[in-house]
N, C-alpha and C. Protein backbone atom coordinates (compact mmCIF):
# COMPACT_ATOMS: atom_id res chain seq x y z
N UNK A 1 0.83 -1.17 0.00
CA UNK A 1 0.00 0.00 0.00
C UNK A 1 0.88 1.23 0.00
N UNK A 2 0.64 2.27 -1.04
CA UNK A 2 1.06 3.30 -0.81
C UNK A 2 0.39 4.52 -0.75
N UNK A 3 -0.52 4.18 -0.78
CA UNK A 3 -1.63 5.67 -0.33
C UNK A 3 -2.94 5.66 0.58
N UNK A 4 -3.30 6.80 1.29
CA UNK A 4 -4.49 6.59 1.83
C UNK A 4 -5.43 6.04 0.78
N UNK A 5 -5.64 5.75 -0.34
CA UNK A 5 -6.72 5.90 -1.44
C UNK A 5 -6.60 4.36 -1.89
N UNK A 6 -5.42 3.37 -1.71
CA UNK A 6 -4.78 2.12 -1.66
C UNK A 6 -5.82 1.55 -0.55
N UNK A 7 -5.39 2.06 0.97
CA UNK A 7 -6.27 1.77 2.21
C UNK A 7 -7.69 1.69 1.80
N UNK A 8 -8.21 2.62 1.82
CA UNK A 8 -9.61 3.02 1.21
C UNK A 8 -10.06 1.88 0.34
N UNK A 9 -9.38 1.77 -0.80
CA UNK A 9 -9.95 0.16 -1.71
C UNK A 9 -9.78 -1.10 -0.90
N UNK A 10 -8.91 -1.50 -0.41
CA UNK A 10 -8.75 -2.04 0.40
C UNK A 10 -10.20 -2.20 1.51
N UNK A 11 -10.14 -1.42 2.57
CA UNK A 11 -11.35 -1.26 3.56
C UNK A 11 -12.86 -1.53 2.79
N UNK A 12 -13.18 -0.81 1.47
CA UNK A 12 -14.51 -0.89 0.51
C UNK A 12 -14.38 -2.61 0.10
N UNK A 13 -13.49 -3.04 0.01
CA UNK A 13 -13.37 -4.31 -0.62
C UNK A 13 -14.35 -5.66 0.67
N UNK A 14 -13.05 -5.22 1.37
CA UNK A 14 -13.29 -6.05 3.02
C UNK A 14 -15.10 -5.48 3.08
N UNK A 15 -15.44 -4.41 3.54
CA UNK A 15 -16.27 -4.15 3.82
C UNK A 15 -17.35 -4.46 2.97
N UNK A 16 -17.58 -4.39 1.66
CA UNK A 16 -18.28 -5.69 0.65
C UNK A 16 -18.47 -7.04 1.17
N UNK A 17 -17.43 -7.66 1.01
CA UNK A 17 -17.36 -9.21 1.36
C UNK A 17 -18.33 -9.02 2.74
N UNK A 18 -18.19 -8.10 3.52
CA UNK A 18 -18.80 -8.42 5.39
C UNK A 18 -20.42 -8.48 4.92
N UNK A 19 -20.22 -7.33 4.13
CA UNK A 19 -22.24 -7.05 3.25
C UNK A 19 -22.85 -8.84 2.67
N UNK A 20 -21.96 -9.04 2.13
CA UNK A 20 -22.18 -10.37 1.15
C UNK A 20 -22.36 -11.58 2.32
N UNK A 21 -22.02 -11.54 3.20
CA UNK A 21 -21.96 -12.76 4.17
C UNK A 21 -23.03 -12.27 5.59
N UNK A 22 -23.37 -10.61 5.71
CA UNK A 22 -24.08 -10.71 6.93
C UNK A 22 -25.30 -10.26 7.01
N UNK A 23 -25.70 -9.71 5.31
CA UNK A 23 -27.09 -8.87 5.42
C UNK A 23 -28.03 -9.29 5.87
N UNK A 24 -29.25 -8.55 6.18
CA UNK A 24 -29.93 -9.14 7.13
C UNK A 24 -31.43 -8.91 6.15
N UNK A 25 -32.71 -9.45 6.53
CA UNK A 25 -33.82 -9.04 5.38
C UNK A 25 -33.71 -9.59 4.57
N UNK A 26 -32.99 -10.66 4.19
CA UNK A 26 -32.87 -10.28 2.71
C UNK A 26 -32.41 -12.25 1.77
N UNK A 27 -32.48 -12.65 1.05
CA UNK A 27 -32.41 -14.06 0.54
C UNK A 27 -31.16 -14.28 1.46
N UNK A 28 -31.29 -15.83 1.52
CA UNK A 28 -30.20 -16.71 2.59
C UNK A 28 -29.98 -17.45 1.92
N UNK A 29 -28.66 -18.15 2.26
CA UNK A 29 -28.35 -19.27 1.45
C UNK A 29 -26.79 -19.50 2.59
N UNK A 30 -27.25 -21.06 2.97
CA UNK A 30 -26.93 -21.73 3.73
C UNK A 30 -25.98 -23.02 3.47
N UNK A 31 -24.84 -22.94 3.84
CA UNK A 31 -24.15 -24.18 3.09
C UNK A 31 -23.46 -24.92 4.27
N UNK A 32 -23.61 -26.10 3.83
CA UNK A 32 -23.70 -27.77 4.71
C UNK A 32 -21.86 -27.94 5.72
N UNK A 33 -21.45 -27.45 6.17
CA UNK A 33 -19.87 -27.30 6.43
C UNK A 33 -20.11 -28.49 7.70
N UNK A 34 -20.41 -29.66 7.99
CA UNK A 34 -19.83 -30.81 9.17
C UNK A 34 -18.84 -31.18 8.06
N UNK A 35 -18.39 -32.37 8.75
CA UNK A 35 -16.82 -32.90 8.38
C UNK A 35 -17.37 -33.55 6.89
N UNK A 36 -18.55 -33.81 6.98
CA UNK A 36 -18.66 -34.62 5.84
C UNK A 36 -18.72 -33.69 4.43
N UNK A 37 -19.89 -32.59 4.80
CA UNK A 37 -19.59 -31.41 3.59
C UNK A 37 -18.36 -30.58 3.18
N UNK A 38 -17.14 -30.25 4.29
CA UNK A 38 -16.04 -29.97 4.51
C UNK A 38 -15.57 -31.06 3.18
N UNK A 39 -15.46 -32.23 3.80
CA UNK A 39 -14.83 -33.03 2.91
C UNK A 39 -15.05 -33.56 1.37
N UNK A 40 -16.29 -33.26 0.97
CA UNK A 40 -16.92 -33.01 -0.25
C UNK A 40 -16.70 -32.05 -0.96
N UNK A 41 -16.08 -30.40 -0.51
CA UNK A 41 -16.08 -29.61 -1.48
C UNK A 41 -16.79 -28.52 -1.19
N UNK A 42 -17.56 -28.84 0.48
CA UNK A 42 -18.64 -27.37 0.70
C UNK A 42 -17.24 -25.96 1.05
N UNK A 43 -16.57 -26.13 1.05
CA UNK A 43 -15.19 -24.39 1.72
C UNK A 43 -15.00 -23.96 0.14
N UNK A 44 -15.01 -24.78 -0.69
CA UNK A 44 -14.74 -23.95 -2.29
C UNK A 44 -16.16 -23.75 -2.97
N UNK A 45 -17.49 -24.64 -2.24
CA UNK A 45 -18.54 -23.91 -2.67
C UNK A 45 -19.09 -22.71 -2.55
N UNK A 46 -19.08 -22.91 -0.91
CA UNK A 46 -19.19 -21.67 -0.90
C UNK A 46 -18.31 -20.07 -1.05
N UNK A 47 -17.03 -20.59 -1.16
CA UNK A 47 -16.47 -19.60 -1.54
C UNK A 47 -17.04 -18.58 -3.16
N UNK A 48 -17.32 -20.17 -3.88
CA UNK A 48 -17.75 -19.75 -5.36
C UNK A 48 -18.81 -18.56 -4.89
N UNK A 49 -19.82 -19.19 -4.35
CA UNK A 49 -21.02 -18.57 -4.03
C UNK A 49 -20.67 -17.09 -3.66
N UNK A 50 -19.89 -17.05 -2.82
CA UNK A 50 -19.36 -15.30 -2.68
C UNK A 50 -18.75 -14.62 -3.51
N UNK A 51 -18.29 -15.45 -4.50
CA UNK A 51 -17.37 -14.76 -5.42
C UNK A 51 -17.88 -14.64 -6.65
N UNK A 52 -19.24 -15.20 -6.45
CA UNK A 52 -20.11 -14.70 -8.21
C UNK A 52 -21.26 -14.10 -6.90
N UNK A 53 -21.52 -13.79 -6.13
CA UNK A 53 -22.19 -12.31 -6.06
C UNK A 53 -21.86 -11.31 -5.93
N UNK A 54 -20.25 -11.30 -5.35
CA UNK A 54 -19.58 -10.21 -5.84
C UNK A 54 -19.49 -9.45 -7.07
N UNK A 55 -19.29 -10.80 -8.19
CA UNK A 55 -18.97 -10.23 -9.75
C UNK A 55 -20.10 -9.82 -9.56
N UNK A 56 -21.20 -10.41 -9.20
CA UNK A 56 -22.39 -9.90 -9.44
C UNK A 56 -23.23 -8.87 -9.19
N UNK A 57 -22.53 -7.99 -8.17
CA UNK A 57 -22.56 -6.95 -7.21
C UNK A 57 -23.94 -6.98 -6.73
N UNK A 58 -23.86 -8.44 -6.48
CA UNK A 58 -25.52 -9.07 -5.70
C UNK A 58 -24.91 -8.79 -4.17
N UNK A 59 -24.87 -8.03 -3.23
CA UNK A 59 -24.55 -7.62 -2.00
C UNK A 59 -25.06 -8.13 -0.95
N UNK A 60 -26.64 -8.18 -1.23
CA UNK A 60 -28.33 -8.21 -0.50
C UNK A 60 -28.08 -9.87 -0.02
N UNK A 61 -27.22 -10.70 0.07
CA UNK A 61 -27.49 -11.84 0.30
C UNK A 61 -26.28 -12.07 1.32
N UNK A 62 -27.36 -12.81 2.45
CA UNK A 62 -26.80 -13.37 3.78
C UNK A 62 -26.32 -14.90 3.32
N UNK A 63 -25.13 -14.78 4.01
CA UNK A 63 -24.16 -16.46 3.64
C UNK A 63 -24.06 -16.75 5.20
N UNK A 64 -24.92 -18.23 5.31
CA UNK A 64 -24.57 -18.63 6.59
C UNK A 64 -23.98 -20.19 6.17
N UNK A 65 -23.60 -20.38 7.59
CA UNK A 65 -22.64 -22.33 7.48
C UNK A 65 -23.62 -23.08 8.75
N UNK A 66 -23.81 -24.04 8.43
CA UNK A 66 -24.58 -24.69 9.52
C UNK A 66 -23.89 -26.55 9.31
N UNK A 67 -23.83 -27.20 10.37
CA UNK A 67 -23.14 -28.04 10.69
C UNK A 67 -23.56 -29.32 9.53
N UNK A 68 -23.34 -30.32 9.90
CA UNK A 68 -23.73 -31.58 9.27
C UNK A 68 -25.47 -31.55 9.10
N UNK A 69 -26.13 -31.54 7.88
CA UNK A 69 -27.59 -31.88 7.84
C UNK A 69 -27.85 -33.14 7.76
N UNK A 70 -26.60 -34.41 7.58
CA UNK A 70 -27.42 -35.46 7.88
C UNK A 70 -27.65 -36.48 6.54
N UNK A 71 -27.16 -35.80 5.31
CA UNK A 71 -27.26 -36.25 4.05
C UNK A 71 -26.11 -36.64 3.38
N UNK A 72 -25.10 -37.22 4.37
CA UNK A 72 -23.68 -37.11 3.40
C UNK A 72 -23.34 -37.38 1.87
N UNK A 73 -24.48 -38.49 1.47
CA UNK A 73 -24.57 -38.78 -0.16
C UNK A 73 -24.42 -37.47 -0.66
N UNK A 74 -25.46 -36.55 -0.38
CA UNK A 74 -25.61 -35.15 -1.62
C UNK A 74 -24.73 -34.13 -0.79
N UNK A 75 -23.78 -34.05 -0.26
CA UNK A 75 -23.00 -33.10 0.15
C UNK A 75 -22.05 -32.49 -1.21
N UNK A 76 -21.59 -31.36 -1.18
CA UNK A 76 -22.12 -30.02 -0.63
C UNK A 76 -23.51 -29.96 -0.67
N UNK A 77 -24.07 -29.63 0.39
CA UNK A 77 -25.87 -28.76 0.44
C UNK A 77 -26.01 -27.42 0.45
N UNK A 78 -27.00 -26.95 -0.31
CA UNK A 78 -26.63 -25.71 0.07
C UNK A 78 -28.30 -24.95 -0.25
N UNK A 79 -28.87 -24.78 0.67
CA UNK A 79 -29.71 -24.10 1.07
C UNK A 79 -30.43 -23.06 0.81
N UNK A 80 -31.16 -22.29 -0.31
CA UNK A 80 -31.70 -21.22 -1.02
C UNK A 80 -32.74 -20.69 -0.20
N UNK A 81 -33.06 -19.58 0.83
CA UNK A 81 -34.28 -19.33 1.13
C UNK A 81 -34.23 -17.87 0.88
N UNK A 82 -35.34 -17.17 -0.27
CA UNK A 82 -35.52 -15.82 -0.52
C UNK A 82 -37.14 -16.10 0.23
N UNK A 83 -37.07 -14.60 1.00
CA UNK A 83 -38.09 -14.55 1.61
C UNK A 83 -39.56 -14.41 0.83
N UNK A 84 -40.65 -14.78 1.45
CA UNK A 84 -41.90 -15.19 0.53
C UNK A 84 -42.10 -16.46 -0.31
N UNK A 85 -40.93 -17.49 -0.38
CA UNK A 85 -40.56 -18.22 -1.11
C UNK A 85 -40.55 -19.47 -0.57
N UNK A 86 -40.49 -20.68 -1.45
CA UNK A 86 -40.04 -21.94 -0.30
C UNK A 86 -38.59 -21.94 -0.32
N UNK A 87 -38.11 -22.20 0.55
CA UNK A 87 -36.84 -22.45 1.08
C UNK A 87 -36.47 -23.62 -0.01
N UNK A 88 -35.39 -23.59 -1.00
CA UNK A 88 -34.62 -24.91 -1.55
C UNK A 88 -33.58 -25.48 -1.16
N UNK A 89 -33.52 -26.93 -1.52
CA UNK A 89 -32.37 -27.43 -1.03
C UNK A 89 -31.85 -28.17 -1.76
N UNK A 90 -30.19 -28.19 -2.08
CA UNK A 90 -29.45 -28.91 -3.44
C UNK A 90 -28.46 -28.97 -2.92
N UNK A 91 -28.11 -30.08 -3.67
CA UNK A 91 -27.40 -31.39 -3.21
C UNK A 91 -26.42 -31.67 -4.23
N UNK A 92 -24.93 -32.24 -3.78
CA UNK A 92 -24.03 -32.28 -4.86
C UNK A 92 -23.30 -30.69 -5.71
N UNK A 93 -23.50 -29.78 -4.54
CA UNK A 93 -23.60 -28.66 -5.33
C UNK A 93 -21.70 -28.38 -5.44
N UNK A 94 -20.89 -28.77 -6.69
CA UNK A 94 -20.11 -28.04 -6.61
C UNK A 94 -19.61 -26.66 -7.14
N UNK A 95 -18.67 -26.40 -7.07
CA UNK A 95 -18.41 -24.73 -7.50
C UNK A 95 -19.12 -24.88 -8.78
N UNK A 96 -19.14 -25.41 -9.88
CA UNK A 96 -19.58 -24.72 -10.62
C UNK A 96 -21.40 -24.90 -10.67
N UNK A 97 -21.82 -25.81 -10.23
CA UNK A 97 -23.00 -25.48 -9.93
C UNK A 97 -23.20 -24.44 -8.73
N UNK A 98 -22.51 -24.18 -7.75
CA UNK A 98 -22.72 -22.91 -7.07
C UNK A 98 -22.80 -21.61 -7.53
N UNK A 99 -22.28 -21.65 -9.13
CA UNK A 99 -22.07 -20.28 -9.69
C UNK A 99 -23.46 -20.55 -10.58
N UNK A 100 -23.61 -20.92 -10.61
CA UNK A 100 -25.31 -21.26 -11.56
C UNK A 100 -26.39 -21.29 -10.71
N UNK A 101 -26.49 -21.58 -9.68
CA UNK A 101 -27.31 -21.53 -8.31
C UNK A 101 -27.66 -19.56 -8.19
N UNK A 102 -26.57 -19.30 -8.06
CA UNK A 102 -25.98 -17.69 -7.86
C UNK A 102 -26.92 -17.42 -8.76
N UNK A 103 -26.63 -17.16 -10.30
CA UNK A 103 -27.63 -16.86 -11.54
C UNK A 103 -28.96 -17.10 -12.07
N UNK A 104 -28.83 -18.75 -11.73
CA UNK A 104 -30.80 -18.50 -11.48
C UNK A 104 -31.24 -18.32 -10.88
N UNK A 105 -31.40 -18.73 -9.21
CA UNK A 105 -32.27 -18.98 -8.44
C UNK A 105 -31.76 -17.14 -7.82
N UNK A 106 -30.89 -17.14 -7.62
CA UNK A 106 -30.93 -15.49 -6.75
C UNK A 106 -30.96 -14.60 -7.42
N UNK A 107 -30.07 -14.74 -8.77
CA UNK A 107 -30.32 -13.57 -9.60
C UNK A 107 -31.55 -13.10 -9.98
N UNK A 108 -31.89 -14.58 -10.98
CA UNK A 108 -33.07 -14.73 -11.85
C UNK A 108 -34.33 -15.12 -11.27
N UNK A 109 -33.97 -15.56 -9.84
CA UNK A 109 -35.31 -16.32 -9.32
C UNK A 109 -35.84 -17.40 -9.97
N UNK A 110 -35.21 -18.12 -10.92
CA UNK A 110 -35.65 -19.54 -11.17
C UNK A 110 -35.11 -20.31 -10.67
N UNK A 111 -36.14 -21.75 -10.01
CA UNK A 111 -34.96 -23.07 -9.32
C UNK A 111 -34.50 -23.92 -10.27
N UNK A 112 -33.16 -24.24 -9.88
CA UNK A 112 -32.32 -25.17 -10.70
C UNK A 112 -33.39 -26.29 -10.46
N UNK A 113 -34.10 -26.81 -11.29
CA UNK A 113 -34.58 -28.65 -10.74
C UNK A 113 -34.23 -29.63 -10.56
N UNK A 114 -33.37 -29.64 -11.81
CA UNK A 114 -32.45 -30.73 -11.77
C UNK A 114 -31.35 -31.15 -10.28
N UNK A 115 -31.02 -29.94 -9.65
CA UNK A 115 -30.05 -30.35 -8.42
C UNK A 115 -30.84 -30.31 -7.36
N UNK A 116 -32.36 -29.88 -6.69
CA UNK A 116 -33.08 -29.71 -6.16
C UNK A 116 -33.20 -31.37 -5.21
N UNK A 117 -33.21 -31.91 -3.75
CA UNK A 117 -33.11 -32.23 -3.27
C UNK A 117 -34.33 -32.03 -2.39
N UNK A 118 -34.92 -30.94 -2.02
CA UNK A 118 -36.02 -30.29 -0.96
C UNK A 118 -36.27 -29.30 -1.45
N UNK A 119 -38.02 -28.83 -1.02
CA UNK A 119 -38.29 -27.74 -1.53
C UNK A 119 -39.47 -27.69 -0.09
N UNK A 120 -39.18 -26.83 0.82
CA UNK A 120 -40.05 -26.84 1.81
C UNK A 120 -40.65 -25.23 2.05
N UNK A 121 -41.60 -25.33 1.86
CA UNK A 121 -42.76 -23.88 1.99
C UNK A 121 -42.51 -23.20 3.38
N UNK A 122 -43.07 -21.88 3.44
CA UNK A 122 -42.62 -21.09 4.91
C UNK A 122 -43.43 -22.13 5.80
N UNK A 123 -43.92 -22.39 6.04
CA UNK A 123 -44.76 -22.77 7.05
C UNK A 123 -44.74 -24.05 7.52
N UNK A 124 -43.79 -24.95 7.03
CA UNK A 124 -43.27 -25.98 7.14
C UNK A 124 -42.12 -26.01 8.39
């Protein structure tokens, strides 16, 4: 770094990524991290996942990790809930289906079907 204005990109950058992982209100998407999703490929899924809403300067979306769900066959899982919506759930998701996940279902609001695993309504 050689300038305050270096710092500054820097801090806007960091401070993005914190937006992308903590917003609140707003679509969730939840990915499978026990030892078993760990070991499948969920730490580079979801990385994908942050790193095409970035390109995407999709901000509005909360990234959470929640332990083992229990499904080790379809690991990575990874969890779609935009509010008003049913909550989805897909299975086998690797990076590059995480970057396609990103584009339909959050961008575009269409569900992938084909990787779809669960589809459970609010009230469920």
């Amino acid at each position: 770094m050689k300038s305050i204005k270096d710092l500054e990109r820097v801090k806007e950058q960091a401070l993005a990524e914190i937006r992308v992982r903590s917003s609140s209100g707003s679509p969730r998407v939840t990915v499978g991290m026990g030892t078993c999703g760990i070991a499948a490929g969920a730490r580079e899924t979801m990385l994908a996942i942050i790193d095409e809403l970035k390109k995407r300067q999709k901000l509005d979306v909360t990234i959470t990790e929640t332990g083992c769900v229990g499904l080790c066959a379809k690991e990575p899982i990874v969890e779609v809930h935009i509010p008003g919506e049913p909550r989805v759930v897909y299975g086998n998701v690797d990076v590059a289906r995480a970057r396609q996940i990103v584009a339909s279902h959050l961008v575009n609001r269409k569900v992938v079907d084909d990787w779809v695993i669960n589809i459970r309504k609010e009230d469920e």
